[in-house]
C-alpha atoms as a PDB file:
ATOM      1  CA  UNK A   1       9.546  29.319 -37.105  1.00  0.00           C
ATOM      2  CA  UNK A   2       9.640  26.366 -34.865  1.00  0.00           C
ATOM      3  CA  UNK A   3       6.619  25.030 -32.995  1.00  0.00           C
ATOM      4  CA  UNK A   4       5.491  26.486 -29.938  1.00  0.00           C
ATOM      5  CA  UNK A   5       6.598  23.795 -27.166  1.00  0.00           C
ATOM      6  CA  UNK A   6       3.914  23.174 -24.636  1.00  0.00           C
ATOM      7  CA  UNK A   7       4.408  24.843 -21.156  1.00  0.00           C
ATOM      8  CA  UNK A   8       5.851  22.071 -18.303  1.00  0.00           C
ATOM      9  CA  UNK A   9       2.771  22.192 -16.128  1.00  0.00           C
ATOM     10  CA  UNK A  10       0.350  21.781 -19.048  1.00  0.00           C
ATOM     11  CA  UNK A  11      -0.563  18.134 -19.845  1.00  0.00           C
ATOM     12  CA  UNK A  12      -0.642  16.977 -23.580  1.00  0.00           C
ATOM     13  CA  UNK A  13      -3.529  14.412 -24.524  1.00  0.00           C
ATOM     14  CA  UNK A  14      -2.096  10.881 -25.590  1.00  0.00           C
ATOM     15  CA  UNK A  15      -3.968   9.013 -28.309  1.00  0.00           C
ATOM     16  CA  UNK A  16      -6.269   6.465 -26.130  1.00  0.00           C
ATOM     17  CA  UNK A  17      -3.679   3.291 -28.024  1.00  0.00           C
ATOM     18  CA  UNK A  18      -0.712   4.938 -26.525  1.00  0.00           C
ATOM     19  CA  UNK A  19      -2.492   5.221 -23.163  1.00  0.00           C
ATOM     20  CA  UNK A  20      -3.608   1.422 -23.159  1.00  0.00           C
ATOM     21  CA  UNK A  21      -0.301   0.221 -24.501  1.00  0.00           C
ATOM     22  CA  UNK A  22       1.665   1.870 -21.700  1.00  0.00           C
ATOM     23  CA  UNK A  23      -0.856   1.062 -19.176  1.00  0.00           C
ATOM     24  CA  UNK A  24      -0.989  -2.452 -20.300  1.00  0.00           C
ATOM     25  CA  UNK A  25       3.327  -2.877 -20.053  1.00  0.00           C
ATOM     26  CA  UNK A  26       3.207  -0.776 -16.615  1.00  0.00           C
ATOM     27  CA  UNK A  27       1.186  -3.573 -15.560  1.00  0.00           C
ATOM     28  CA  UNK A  28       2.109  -6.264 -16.608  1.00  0.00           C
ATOM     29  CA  UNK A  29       5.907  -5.491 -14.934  1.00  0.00           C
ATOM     30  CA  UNK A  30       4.015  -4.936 -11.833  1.00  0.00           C
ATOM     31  CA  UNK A  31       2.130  -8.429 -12.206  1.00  0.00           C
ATOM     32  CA  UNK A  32       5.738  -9.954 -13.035  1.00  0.00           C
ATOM     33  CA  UNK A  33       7.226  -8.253  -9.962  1.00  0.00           C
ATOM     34  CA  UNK A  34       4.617  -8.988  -7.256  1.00  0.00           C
ATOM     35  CA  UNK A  35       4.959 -12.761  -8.580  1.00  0.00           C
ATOM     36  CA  UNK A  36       8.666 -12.725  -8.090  1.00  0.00           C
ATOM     37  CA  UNK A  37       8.321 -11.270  -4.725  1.00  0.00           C
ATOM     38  CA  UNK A  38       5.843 -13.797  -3.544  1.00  0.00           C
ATOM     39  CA  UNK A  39       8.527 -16.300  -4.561  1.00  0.00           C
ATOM     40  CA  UNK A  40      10.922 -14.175  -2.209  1.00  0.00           C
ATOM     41  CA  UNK A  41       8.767 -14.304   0.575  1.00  0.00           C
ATOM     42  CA  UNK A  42       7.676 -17.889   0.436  1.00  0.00           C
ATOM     43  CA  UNK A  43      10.264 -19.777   2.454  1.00  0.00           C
ATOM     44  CA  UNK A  44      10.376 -17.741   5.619  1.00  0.00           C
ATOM     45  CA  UNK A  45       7.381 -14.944   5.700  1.00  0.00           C
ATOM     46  CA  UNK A  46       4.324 -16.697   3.521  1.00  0.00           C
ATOM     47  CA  UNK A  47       1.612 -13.903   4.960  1.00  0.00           C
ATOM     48  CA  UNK A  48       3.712 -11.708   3.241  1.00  0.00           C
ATOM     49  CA  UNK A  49       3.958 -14.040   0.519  1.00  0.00           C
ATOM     50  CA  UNK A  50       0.374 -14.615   0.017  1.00  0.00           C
ATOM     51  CA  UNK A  51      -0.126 -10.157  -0.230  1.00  0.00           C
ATOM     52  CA  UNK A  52       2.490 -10.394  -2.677  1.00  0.00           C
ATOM     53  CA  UNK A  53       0.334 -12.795  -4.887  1.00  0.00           C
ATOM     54  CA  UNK A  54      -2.834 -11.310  -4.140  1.00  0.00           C
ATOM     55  CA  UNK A  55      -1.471  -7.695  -5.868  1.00  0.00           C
ATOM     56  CA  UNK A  56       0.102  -9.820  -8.194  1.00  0.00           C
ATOM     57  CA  UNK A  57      -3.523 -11.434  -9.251  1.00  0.00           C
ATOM     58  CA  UNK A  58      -5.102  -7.444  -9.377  1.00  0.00           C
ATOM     59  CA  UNK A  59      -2.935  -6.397 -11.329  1.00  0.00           C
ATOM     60  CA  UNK A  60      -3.654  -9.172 -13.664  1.00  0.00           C
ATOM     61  CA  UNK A  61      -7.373  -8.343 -13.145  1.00  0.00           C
ATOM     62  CA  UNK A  62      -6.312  -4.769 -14.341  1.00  0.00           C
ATOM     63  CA  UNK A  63      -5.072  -6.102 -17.734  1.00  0.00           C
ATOM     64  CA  UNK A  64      -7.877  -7.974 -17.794  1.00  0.00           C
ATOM     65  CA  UNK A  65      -9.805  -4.745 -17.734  1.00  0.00           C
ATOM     66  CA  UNK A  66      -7.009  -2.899 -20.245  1.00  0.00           C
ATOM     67  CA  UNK A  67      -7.574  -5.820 -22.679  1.00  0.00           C
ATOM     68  CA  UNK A  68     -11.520  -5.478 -22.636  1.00  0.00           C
ATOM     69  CA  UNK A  69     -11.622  -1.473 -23.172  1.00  0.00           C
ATOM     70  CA  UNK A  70      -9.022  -2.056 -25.848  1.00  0.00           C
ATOM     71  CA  UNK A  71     -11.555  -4.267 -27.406  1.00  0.00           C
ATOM     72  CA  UNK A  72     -14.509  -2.261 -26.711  1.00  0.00           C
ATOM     73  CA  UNK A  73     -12.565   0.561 -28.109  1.00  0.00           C
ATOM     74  CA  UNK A  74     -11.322  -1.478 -31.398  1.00  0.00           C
ATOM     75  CA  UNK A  75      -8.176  -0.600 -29.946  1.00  0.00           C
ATOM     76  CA  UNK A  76      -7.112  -4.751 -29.360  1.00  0.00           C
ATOM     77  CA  UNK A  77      -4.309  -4.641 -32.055  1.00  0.00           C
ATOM     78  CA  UNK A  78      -2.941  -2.053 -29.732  1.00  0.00           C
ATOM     79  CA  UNK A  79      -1.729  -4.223 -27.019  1.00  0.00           C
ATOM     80  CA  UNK A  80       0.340  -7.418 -27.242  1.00  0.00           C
ATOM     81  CA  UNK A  81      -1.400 -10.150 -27.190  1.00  0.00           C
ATOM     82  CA  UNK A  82      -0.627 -13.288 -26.031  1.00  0.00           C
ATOM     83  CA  UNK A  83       2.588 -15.330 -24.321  1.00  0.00           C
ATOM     84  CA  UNK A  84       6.019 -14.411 -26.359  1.00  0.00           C
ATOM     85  CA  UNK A  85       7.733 -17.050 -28.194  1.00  0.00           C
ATOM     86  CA  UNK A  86       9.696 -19.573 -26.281  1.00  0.00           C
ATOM     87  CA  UNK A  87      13.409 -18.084 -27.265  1.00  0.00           C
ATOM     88  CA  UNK A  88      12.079 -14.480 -25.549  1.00  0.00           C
ATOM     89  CA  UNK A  89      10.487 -15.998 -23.348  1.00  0.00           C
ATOM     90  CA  UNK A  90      13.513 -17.860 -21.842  1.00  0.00           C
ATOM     91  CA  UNK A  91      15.697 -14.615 -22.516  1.00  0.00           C
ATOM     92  CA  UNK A  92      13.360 -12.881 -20.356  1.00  0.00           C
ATOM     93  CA  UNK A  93      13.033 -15.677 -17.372  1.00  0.00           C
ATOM     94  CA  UNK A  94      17.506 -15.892 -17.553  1.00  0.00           C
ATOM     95  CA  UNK A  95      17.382 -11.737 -17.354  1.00  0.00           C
ATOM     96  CA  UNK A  96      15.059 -11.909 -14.338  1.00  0.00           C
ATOM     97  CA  UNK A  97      16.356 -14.875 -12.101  1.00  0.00           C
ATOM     98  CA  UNK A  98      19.149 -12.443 -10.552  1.00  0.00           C
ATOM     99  CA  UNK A  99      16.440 -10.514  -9.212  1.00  0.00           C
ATOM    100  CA  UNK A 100      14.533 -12.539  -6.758  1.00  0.00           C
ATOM    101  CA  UNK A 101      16.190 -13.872  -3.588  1.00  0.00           C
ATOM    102  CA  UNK A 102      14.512 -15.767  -0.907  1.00  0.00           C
ATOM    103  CA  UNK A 103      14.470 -12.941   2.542  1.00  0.00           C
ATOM    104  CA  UNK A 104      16.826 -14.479   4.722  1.00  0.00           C
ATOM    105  CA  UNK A 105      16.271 -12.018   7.971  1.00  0.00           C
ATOM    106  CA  UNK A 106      14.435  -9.153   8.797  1.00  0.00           C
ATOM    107  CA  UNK A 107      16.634  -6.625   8.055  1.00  0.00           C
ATOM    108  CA  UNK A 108      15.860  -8.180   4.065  1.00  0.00           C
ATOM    109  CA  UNK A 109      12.294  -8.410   4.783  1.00  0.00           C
ATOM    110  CA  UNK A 110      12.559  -4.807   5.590  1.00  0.00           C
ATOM    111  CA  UNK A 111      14.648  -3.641   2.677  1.00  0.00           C
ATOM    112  CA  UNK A 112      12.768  -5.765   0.240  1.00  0.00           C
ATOM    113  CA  UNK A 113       9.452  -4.305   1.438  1.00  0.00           C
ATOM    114  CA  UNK A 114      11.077  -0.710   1.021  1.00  0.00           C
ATOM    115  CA  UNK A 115      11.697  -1.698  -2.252  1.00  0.00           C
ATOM    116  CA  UNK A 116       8.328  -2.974  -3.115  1.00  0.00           C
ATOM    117  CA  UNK A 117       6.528   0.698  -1.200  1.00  0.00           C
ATOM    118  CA  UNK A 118       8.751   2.526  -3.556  1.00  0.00           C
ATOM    119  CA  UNK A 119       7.825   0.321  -6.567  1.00  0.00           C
ATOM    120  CA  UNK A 120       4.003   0.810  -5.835  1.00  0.00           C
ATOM    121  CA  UNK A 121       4.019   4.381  -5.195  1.00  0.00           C
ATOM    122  CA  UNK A 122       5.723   4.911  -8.520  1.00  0.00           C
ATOM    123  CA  UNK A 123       3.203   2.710 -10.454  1.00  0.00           C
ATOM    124  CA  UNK A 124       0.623   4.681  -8.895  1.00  0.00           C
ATOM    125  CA  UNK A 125       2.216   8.115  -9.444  1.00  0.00           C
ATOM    126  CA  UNK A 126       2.575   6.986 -13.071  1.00  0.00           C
ATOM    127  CA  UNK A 127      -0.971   6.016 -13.162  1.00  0.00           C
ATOM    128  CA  UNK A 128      -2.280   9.522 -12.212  1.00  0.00           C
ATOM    129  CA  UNK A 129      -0.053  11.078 -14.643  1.00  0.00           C
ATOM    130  CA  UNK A 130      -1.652   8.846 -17.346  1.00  0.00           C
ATOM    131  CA  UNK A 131      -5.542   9.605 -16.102  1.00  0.00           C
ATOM    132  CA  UNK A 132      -4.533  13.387 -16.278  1.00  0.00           C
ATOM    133  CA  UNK A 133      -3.840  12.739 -19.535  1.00  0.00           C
ATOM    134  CA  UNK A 134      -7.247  10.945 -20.654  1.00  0.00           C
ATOM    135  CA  UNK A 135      -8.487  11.846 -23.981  1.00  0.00           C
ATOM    136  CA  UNK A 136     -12.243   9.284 -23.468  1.00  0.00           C
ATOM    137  CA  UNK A 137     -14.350   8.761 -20.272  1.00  0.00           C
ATOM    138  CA  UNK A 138     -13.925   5.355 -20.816  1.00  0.00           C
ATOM    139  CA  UNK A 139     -10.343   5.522 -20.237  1.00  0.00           C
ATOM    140  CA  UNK A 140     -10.745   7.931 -17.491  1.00  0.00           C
ATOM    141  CA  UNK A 141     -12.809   6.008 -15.479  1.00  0.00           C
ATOM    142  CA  UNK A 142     -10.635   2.859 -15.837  1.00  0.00           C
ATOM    143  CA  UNK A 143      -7.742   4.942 -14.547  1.00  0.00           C
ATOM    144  CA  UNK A 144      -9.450   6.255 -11.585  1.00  0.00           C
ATOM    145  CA  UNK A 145     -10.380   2.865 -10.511  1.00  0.00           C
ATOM    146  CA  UNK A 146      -6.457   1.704 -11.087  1.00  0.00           C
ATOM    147  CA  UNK A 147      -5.411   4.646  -9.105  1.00  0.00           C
ATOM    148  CA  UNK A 148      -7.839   3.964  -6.076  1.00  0.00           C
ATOM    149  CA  UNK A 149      -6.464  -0.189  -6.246  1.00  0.00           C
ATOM    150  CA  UNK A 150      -3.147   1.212  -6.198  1.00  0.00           C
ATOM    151  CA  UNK A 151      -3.639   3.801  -3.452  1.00  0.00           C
ATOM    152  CA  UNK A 152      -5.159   0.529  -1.335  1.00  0.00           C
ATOM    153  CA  UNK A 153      -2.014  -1.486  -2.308  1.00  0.00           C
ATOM    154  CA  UNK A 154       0.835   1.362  -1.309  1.00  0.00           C
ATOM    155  CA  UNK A 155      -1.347   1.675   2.084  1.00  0.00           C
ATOM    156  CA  UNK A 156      -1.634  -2.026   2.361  1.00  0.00           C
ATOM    157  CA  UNK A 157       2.435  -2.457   1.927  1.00  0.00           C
ATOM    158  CA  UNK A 158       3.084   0.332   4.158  1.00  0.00           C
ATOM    159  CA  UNK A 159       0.948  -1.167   7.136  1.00  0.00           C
ATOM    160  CA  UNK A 160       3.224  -4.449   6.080  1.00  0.00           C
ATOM    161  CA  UNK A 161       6.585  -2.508   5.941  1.00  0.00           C
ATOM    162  CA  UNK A 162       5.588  -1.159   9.508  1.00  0.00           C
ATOM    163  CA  UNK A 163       5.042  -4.173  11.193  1.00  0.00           C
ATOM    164  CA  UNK A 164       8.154  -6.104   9.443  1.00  0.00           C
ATOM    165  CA  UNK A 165      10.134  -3.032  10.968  1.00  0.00           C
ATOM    166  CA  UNK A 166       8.569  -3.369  14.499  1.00  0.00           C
ATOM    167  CA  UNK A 167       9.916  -7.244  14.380  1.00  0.00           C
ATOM    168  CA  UNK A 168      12.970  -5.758  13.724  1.00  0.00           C
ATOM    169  CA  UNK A 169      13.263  -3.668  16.064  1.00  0.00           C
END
């Protein structure tokens, strides 16, 4: 007889390595993304630019944080660890380039910052589902903090979002 699937609504414990290692990538695209859209911004909107860093640097505080749990938890081997070689590394800059384009007008500003809303809330929706998931209070604490930063950071590109569209408009 097969094994008994878990129900949908029921949440399955992940080993705390699995936890940090996803954790660790979701952030680390988010760092990568923030810094490409500070590049974006730059040129023509640099308060916007400057926000754009700023989540870019907590999120690199955040794996920061990752990093030292995993090596409070002897869990360090878990995550990668240090800058890829130079071949991946330029694979990975020539894959990205297409995606960051300086905002031209509003109407970019304002799709670009829809973008990055949509972006955050998913990181932070992710996030939760990963705290709910928590196997050690250590972990679950570090989560909970994440998801406040990230709750601040979806309000704080909202508020920005609203007042690009009121330009707009």
């Amino acid at each position: 007889m097969p094994p008994r699937m878990n129900a949908p609504n029921t949440v399955r414990a992940y080993p705390t390595d699995e936890q940090l290692t996803f954790a660790h990538d979701l952030e680390r695209r988010e760092m990568q993304r923030y810094r490409g859209l500070a590049l974006s911004f730059l040129p023509t909107r640099p308060h916007i630019s400057h926000l754009m860093a700023a989540l870019g640097i907590q999120c690199e505080q955040r794996l920061n944080a990752l990093e030292s749990l995993a090596e409070r938890l002897n869990l360090r081997d878990c995550l990668p660890g240090g800058r890829p070689p130079w071949p991946q590394l330029r694979f990975r800059l020539s894959q990205a380039q297409p995606l960051y384009r300086f905002i031209t007008d509003e109407a970019m500003a304002c799709h670009t910052l829809a973008y990055a809303l949509a972006a955050a809330e998913h990181s932070r929706q992710l996030s939760e589902l990963l705290a709910q998931s928590c196997g050690t209070a250590d972990v679950d604490t570090l989560f909970g903090d994440f998801i406040e930063q990230k709750q601040s950071e979806c309000h704080l590109l909202e508020e920005t979002q609203d007042k690009a569209y009121r330009a707009m408009a």
